[in-house]
PDB file of N, CA and C in Angstrom:
ATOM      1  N   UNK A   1      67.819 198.179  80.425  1.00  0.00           N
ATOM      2  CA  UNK A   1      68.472 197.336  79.427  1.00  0.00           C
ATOM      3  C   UNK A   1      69.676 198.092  78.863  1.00  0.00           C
ATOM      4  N   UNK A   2      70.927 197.630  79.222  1.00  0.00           N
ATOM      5  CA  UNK A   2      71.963 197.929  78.230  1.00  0.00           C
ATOM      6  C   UNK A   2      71.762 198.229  76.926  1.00  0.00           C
ATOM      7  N   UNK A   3      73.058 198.987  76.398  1.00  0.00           N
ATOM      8  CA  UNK A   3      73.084 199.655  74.749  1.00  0.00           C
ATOM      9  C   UNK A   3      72.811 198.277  73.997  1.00  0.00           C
ATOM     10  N   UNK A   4      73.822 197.475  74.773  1.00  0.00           N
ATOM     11  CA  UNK A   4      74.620 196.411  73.932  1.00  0.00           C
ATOM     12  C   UNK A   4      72.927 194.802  73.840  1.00  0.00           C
ATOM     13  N   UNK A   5      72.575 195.028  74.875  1.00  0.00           N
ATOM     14  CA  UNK A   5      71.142 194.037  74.513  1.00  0.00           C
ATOM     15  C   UNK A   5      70.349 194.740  73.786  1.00  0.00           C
ATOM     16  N   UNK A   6      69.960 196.138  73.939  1.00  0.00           N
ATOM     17  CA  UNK A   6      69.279 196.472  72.799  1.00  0.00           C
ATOM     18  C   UNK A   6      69.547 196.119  71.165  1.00  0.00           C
ATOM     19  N   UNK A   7      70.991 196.154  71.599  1.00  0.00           N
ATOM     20  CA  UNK A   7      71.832 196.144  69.600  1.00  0.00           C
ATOM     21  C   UNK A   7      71.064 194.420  69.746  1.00  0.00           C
ATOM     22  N   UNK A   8      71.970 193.961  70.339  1.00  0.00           N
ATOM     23  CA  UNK A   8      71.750 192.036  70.424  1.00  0.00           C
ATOM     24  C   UNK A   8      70.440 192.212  69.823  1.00  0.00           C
ATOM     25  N   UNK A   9      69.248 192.535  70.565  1.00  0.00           N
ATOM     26  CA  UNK A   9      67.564 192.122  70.536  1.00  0.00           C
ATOM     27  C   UNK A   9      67.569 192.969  69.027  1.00  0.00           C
ATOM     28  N   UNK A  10      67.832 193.764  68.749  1.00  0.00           N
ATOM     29  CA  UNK A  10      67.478 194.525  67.243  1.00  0.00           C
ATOM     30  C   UNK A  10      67.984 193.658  66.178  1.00  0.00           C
ATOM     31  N   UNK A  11      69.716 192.918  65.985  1.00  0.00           N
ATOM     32  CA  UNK A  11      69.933 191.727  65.413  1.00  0.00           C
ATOM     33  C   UNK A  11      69.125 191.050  65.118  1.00  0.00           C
ATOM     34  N   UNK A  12      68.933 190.612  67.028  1.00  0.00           N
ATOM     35  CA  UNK A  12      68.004 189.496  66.104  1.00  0.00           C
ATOM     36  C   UNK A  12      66.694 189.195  65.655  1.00  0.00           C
ATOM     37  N   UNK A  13      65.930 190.402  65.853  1.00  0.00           N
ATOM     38  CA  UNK A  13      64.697 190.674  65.503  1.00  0.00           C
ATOM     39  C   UNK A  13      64.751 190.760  63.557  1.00  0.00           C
ATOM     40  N   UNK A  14      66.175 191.531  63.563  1.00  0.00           N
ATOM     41  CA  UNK A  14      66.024 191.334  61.662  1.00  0.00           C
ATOM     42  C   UNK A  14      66.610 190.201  61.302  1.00  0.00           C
ATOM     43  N   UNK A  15      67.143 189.778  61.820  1.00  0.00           N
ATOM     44  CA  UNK A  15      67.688 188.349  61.021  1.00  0.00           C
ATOM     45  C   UNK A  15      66.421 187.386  61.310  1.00  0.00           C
ATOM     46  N   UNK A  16      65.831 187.638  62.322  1.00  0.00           N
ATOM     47  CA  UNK A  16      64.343 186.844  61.775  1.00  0.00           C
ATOM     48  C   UNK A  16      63.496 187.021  60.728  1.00  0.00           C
ATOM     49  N   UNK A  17      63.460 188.442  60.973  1.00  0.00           N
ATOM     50  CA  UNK A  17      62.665 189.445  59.652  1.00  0.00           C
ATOM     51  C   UNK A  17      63.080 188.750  58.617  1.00  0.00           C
ATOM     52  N   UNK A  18      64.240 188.980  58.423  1.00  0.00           N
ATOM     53  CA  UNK A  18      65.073 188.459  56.953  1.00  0.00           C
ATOM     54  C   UNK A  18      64.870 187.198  56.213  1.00  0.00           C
ATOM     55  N   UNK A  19      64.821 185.932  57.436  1.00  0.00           N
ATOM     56  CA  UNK A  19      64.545 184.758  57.559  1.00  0.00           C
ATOM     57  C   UNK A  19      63.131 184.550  56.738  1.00  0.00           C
ATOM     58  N   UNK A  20      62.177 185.513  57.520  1.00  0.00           N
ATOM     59  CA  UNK A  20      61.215 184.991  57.058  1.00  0.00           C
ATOM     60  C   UNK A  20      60.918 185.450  55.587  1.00  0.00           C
ATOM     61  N   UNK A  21      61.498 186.336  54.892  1.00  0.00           N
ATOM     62  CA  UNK A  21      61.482 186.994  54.100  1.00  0.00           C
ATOM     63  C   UNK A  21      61.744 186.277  52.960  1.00  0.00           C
ATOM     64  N   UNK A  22      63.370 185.690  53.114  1.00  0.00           N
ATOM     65  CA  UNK A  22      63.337 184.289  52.783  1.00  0.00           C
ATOM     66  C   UNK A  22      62.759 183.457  52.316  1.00  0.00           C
ATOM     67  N   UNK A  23      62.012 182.468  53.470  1.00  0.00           N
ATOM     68  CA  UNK A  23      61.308 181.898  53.172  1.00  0.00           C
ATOM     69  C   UNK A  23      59.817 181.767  52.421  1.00  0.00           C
ATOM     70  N   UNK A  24      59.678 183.449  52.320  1.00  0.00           N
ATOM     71  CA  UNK A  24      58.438 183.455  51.764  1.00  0.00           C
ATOM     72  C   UNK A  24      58.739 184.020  50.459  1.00  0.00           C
ATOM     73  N   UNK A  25      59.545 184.373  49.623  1.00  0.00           N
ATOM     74  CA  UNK A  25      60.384 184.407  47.976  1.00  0.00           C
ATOM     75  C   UNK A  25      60.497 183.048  48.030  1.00  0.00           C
ATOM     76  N   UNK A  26      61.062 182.203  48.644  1.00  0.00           N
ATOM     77  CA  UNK A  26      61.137 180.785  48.179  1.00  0.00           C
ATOM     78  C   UNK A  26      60.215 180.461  47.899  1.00  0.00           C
ATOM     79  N   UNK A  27      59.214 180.742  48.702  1.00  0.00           N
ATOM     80  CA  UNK A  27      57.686 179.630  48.403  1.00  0.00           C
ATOM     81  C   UNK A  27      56.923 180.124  47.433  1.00  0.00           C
ATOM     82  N   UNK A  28      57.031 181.852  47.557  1.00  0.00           N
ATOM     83  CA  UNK A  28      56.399 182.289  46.283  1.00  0.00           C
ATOM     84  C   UNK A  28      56.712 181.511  44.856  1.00  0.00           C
ATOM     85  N   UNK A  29      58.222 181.762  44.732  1.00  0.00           N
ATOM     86  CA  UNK A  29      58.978 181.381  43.656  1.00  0.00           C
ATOM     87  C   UNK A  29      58.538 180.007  43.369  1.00  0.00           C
ATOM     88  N   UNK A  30      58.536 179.204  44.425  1.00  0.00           N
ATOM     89  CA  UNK A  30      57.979 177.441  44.026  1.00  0.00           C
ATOM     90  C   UNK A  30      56.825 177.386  43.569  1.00  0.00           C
ATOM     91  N   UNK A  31      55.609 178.365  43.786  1.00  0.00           N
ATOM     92  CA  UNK A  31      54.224 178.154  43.215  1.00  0.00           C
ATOM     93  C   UNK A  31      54.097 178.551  41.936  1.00  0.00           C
ATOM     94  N   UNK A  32      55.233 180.122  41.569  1.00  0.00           N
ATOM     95  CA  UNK A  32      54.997 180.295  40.309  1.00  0.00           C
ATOM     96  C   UNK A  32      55.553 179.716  39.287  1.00  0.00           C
ATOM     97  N   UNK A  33      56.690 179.274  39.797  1.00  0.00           N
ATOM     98  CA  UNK A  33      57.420 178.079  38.983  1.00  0.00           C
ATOM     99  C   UNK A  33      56.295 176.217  38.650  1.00  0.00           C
ATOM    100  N   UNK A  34      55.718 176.549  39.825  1.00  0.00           N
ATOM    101  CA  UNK A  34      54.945 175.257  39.530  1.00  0.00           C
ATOM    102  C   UNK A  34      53.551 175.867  38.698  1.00  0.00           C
ATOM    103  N   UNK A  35      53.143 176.726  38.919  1.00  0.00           N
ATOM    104  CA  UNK A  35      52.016 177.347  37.902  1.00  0.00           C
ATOM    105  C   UNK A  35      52.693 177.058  36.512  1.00  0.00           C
ATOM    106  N   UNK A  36      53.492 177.550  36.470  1.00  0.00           N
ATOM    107  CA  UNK A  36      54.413 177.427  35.112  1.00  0.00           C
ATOM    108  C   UNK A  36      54.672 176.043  34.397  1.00  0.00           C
ATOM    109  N   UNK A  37      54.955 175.475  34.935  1.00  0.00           N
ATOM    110  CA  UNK A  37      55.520 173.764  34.691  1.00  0.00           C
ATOM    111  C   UNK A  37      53.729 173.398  34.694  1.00  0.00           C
ATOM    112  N   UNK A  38      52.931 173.936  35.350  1.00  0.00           N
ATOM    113  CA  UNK A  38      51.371 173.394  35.360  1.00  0.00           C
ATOM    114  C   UNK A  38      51.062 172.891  33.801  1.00  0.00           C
ATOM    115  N   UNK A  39      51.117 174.997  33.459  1.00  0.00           N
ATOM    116  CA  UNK A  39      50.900 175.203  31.845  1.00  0.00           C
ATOM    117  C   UNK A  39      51.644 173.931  31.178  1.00  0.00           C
ATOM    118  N   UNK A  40      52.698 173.941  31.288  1.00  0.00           N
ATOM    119  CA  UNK A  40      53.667 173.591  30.082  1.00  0.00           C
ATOM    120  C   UNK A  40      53.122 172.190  30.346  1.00  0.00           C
ATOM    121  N   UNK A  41      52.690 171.662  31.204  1.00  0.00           N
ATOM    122  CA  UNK A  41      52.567 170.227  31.272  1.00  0.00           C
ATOM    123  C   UNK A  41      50.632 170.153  30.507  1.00  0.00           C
ATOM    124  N   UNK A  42      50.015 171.039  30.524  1.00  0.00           N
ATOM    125  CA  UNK A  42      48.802 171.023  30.018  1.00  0.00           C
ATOM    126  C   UNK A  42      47.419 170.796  31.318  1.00  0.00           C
ATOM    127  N   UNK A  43      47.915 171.284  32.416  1.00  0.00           N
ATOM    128  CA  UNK A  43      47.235 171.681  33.629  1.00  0.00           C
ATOM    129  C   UNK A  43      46.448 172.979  33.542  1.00  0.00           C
ATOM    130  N   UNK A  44      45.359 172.947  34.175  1.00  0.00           N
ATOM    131  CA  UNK A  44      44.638 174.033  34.109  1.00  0.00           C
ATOM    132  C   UNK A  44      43.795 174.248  35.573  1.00  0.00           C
ATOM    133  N   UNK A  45      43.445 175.483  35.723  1.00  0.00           N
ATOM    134  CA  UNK A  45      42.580 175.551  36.992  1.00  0.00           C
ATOM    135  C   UNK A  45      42.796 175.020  38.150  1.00  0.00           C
ATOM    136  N   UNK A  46      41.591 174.450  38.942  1.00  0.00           N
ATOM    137  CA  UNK A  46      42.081 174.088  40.612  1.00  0.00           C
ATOM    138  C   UNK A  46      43.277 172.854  40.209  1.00  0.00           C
ATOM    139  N   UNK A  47      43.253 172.027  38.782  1.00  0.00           N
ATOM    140  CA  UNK A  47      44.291 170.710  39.050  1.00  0.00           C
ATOM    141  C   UNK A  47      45.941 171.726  38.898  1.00  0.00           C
ATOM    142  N   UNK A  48      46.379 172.833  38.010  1.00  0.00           N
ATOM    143  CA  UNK A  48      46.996 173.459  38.092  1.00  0.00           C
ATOM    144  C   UNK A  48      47.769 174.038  39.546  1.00  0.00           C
ATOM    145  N   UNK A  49      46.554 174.727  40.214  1.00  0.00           N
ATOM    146  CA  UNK A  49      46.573 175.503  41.611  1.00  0.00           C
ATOM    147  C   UNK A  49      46.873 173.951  42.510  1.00  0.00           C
ATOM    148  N   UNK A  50      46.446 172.839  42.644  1.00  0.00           N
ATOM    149  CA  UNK A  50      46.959 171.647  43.162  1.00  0.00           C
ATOM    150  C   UNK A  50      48.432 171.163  42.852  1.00  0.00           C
ATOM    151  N   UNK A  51      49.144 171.241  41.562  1.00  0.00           N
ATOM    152  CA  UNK A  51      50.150 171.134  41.240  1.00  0.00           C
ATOM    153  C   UNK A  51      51.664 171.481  41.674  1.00  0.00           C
ATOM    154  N   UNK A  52      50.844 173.357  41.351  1.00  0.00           N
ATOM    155  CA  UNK A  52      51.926 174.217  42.055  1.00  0.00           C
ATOM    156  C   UNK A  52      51.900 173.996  43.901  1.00  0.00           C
ATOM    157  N   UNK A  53      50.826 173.447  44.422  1.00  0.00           N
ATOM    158  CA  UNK A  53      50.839 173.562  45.852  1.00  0.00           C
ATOM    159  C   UNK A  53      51.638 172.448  46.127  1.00  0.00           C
ATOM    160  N   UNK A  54      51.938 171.363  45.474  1.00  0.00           N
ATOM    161  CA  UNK A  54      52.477 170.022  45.189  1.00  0.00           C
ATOM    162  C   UNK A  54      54.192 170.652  45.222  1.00  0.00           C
ATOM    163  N   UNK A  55      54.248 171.533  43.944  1.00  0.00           N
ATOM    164  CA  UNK A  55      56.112 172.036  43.706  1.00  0.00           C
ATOM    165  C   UNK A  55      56.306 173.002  45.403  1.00  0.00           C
ATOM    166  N   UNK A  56      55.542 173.502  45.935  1.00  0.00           N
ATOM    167  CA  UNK A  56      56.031 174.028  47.237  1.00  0.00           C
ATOM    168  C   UNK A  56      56.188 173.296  48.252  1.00  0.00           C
ATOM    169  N   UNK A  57      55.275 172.302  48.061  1.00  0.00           N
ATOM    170  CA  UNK A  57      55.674 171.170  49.529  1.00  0.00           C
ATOM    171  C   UNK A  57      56.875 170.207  49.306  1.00  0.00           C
ATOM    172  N   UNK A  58      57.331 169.987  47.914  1.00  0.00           N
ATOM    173  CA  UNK A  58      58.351 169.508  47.311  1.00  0.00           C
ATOM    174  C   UNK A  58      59.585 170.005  48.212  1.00  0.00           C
ATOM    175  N   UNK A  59      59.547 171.564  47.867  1.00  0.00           N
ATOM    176  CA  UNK A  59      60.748 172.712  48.025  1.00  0.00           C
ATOM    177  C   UNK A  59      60.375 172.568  49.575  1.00  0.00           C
ATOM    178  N   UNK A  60      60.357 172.261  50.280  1.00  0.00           N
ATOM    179  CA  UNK A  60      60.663 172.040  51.953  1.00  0.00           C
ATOM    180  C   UNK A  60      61.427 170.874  52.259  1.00  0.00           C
ATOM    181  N   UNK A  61      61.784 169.826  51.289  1.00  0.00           N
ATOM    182  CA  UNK A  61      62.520 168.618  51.534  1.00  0.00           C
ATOM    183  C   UNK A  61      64.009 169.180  51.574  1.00  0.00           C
ATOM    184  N   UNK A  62      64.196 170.130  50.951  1.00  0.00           N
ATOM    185  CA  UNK A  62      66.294 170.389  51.445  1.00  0.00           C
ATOM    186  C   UNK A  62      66.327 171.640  50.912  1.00  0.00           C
ATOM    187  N   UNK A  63      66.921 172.491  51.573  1.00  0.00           N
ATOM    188  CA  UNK A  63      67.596 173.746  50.985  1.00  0.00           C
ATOM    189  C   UNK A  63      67.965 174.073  49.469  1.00  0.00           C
ATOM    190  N   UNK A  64      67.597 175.083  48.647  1.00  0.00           N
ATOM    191  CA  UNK A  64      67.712 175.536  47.199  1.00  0.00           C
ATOM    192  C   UNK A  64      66.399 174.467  46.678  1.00  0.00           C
ATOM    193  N   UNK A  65      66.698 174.397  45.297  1.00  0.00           N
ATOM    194  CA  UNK A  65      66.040 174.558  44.167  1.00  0.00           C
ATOM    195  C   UNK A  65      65.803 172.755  43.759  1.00  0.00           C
ATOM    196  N   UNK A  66      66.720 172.086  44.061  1.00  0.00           N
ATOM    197  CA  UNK A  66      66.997 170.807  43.796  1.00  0.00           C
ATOM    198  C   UNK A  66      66.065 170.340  43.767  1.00  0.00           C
ATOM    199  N   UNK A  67      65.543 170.232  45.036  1.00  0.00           N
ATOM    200  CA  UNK A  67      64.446 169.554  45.122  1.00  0.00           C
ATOM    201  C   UNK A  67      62.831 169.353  44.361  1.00  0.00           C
ATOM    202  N   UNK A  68      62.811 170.389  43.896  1.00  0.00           N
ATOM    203  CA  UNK A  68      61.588 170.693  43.085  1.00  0.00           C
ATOM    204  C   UNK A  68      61.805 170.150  41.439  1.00  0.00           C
ATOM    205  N   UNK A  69      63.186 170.704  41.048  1.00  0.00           N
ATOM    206  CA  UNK A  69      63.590 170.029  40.371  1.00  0.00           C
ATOM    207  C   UNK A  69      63.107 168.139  39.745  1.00  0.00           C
ATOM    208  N   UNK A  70      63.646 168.141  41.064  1.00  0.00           N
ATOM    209  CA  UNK A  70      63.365 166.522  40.610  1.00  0.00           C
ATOM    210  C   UNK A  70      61.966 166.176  40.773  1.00  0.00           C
ATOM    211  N   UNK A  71      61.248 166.927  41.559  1.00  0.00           N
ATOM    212  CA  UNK A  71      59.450 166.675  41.494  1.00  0.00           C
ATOM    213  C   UNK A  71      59.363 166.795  39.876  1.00  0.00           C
ATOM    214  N   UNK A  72      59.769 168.386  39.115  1.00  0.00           N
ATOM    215  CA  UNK A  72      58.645 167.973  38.121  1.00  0.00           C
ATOM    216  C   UNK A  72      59.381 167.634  36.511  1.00  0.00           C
ATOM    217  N   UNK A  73      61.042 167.458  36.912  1.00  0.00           N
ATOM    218  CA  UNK A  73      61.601 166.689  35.844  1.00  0.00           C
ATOM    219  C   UNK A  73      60.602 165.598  35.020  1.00  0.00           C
ATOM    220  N   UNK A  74      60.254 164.388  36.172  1.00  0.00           N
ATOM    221  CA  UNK A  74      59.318 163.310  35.872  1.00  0.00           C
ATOM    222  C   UNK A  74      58.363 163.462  34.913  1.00  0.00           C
ATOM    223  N   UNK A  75      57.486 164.927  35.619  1.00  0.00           N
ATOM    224  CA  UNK A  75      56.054 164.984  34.705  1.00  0.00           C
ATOM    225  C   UNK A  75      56.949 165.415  33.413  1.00  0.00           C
ATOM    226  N   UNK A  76      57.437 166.757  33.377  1.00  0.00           N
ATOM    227  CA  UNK A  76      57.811 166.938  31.991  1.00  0.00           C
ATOM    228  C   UNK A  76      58.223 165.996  31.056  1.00  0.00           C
ATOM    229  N   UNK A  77      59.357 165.027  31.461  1.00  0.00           N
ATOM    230  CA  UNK A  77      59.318 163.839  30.535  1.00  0.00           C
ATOM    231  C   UNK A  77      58.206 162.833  30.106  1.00  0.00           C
ATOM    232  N   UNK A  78      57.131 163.151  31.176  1.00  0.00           N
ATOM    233  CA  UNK A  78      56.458 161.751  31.224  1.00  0.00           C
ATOM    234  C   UNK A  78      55.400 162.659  29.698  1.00  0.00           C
ATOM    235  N   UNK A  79      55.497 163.681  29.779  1.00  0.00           N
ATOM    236  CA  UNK A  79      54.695 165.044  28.490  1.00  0.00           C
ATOM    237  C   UNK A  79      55.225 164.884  27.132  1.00  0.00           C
ATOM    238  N   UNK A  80      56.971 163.780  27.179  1.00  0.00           N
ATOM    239  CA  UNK A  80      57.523 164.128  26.207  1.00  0.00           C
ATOM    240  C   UNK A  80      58.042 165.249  25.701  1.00  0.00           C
ATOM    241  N   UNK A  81      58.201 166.315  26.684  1.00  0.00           N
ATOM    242  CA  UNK A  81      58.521 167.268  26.420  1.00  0.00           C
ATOM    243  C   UNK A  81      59.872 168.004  26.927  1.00  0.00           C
ATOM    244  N   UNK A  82      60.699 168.633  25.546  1.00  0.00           N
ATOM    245  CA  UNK A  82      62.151 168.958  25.149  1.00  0.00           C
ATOM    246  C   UNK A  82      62.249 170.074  26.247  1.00  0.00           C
ATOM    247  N   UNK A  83      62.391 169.987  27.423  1.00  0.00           N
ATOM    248  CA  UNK A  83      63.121 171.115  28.185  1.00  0.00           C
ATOM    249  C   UNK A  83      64.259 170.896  28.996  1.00  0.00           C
ATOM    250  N   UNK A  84      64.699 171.518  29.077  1.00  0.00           N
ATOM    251  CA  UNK A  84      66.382 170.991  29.560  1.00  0.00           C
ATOM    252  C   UNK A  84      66.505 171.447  30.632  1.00  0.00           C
ATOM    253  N   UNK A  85      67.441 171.114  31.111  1.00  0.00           N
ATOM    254  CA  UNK A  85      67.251 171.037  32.877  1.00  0.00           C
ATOM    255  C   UNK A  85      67.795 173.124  33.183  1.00  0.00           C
ATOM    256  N   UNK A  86      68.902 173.122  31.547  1.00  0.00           N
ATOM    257  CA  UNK A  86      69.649 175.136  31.813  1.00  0.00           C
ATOM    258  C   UNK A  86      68.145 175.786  31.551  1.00  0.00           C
ATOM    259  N   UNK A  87      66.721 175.350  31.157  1.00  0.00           N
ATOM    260  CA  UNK A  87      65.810 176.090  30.613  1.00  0.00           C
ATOM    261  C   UNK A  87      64.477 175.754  32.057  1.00  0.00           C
ATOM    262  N   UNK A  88      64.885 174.470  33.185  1.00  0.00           N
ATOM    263  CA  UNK A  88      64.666 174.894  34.214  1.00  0.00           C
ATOM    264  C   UNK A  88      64.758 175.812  34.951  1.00  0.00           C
ATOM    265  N   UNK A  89      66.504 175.704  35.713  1.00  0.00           N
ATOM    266  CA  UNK A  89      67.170 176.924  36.243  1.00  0.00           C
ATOM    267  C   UNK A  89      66.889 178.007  35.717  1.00  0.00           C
ATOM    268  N   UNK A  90      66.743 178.376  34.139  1.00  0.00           N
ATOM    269  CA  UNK A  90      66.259 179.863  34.371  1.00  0.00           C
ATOM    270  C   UNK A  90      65.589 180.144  34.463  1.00  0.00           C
ATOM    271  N   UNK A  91      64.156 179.349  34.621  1.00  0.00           N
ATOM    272  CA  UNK A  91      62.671 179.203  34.684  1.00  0.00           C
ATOM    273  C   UNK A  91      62.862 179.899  36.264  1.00  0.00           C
ATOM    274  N   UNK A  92      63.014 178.677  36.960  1.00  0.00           N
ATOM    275  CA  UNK A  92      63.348 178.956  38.678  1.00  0.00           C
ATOM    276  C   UNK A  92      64.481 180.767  38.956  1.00  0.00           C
ATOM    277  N   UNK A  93      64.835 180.812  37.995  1.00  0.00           N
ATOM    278  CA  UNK A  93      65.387 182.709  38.283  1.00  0.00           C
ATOM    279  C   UNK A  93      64.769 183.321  37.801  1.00  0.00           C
ATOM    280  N   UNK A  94      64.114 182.986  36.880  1.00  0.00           N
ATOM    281  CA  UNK A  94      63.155 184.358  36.256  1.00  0.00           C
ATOM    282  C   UNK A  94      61.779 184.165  37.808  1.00  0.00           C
ATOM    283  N   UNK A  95      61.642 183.311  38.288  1.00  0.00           N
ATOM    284  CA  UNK A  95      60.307 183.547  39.044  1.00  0.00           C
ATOM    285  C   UNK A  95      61.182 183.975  40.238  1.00  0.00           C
ATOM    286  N   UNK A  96      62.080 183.854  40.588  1.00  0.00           N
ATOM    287  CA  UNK A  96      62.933 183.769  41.724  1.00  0.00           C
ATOM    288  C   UNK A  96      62.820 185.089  42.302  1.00  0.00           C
ATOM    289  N   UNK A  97      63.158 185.825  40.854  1.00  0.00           N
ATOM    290  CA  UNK A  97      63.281 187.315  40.755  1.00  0.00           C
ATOM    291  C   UNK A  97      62.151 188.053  40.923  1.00  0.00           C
ATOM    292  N   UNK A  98      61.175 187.408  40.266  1.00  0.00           N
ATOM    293  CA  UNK A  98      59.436 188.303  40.137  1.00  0.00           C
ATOM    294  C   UNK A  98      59.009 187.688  41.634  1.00  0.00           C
ATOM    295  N   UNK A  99      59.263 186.727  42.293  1.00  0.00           N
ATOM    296  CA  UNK A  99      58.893 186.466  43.760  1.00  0.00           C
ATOM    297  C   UNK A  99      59.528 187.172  44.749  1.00  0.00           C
ATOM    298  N   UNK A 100      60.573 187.749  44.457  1.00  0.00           N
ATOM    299  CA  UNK A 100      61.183 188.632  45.627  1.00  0.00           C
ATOM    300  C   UNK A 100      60.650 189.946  45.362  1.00  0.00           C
ATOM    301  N   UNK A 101      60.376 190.115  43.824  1.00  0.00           N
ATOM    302  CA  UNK A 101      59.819 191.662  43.767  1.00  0.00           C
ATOM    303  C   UNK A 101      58.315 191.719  44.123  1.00  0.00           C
ATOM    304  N   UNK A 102      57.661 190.848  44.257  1.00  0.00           N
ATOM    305  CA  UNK A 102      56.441 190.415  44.771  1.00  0.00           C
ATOM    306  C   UNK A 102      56.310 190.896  46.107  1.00  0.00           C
ATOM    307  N   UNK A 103      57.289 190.093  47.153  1.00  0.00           N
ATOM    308  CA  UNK A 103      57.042 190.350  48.676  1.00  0.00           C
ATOM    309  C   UNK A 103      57.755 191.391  48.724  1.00  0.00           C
ATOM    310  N   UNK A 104      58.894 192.150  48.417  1.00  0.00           N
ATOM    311  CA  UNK A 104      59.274 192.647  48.832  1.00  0.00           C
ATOM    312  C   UNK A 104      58.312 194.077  48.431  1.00  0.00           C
ATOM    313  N   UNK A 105      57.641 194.508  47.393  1.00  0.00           N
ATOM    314  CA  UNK A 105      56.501 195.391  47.365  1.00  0.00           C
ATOM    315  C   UNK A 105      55.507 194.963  48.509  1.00  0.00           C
ATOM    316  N   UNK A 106      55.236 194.198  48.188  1.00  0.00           N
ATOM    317  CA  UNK A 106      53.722 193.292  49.466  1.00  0.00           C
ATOM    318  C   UNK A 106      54.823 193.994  50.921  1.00  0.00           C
ATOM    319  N   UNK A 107      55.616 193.660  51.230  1.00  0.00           N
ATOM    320  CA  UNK A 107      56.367 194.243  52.789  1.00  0.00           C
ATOM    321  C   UNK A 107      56.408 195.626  52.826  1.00  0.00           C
ATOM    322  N   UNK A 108      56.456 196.662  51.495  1.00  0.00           N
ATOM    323  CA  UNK A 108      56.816 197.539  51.427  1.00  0.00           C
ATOM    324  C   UNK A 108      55.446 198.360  52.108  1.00  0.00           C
ATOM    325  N   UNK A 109      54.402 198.090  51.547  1.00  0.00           N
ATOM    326  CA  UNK A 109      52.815 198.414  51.565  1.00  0.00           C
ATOM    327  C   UNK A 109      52.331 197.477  52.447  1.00  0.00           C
ATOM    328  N   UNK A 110      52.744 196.915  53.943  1.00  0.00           N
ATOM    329  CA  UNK A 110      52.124 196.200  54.313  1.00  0.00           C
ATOM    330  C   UNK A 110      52.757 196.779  55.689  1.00  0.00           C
TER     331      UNK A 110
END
């Protein structure tokens, strides 16, 4: 095997890596964000843990954050409850952040 397929095959072995890496901070991030929105909505236990599994299958309908968004806009209003869509978004970065530091320890030790 050439220098140059080795480089190629090493590419793309991490840009898969990466990929999946990706995708698994996203999904983290969607469960703890939906754990979160659980609480605030007055969810508890397995209906909670059902909820958040609900905000991750959400977050597979289109690329970023949007999508989840509009899953649990609904409930929160339907709670009557004052949260604003800038106190979403930082909801979704504060977990965004603790989900990448999550896997990326979990990859580190794994």
């Amino acid at each position: 095997m050439s220098s140059f397929d080795e480089r190629k095959d090493a590419f793309e072995k991490k840009f898969a890596h990466d990929e999946e890496l990706a995708f698994k901070v996203e999904a983290r991030c969607s469960k703890l964000f939906g754990l979160w929105v659980a609480e605030t909505i007055g969810l508890e236990g397995a209906d909670a843990d059902s909820y958040a599994r609900e905000v991750v299958a959400a977050n597979l309908e289109e690329p970023g954050f949007d999508d989840i968004k509009r899953k649990v806009m609904p409930d929160i209003a339907a709670k009557n409850l004052d949260i604003s869509e800038h106190v979403i978004d930082s909801m979704i970065e504060k977990y965004f952040e603790e989900a990448k530091a999550q896997i990326m320890e979990a990859n580190n030790n794994g």
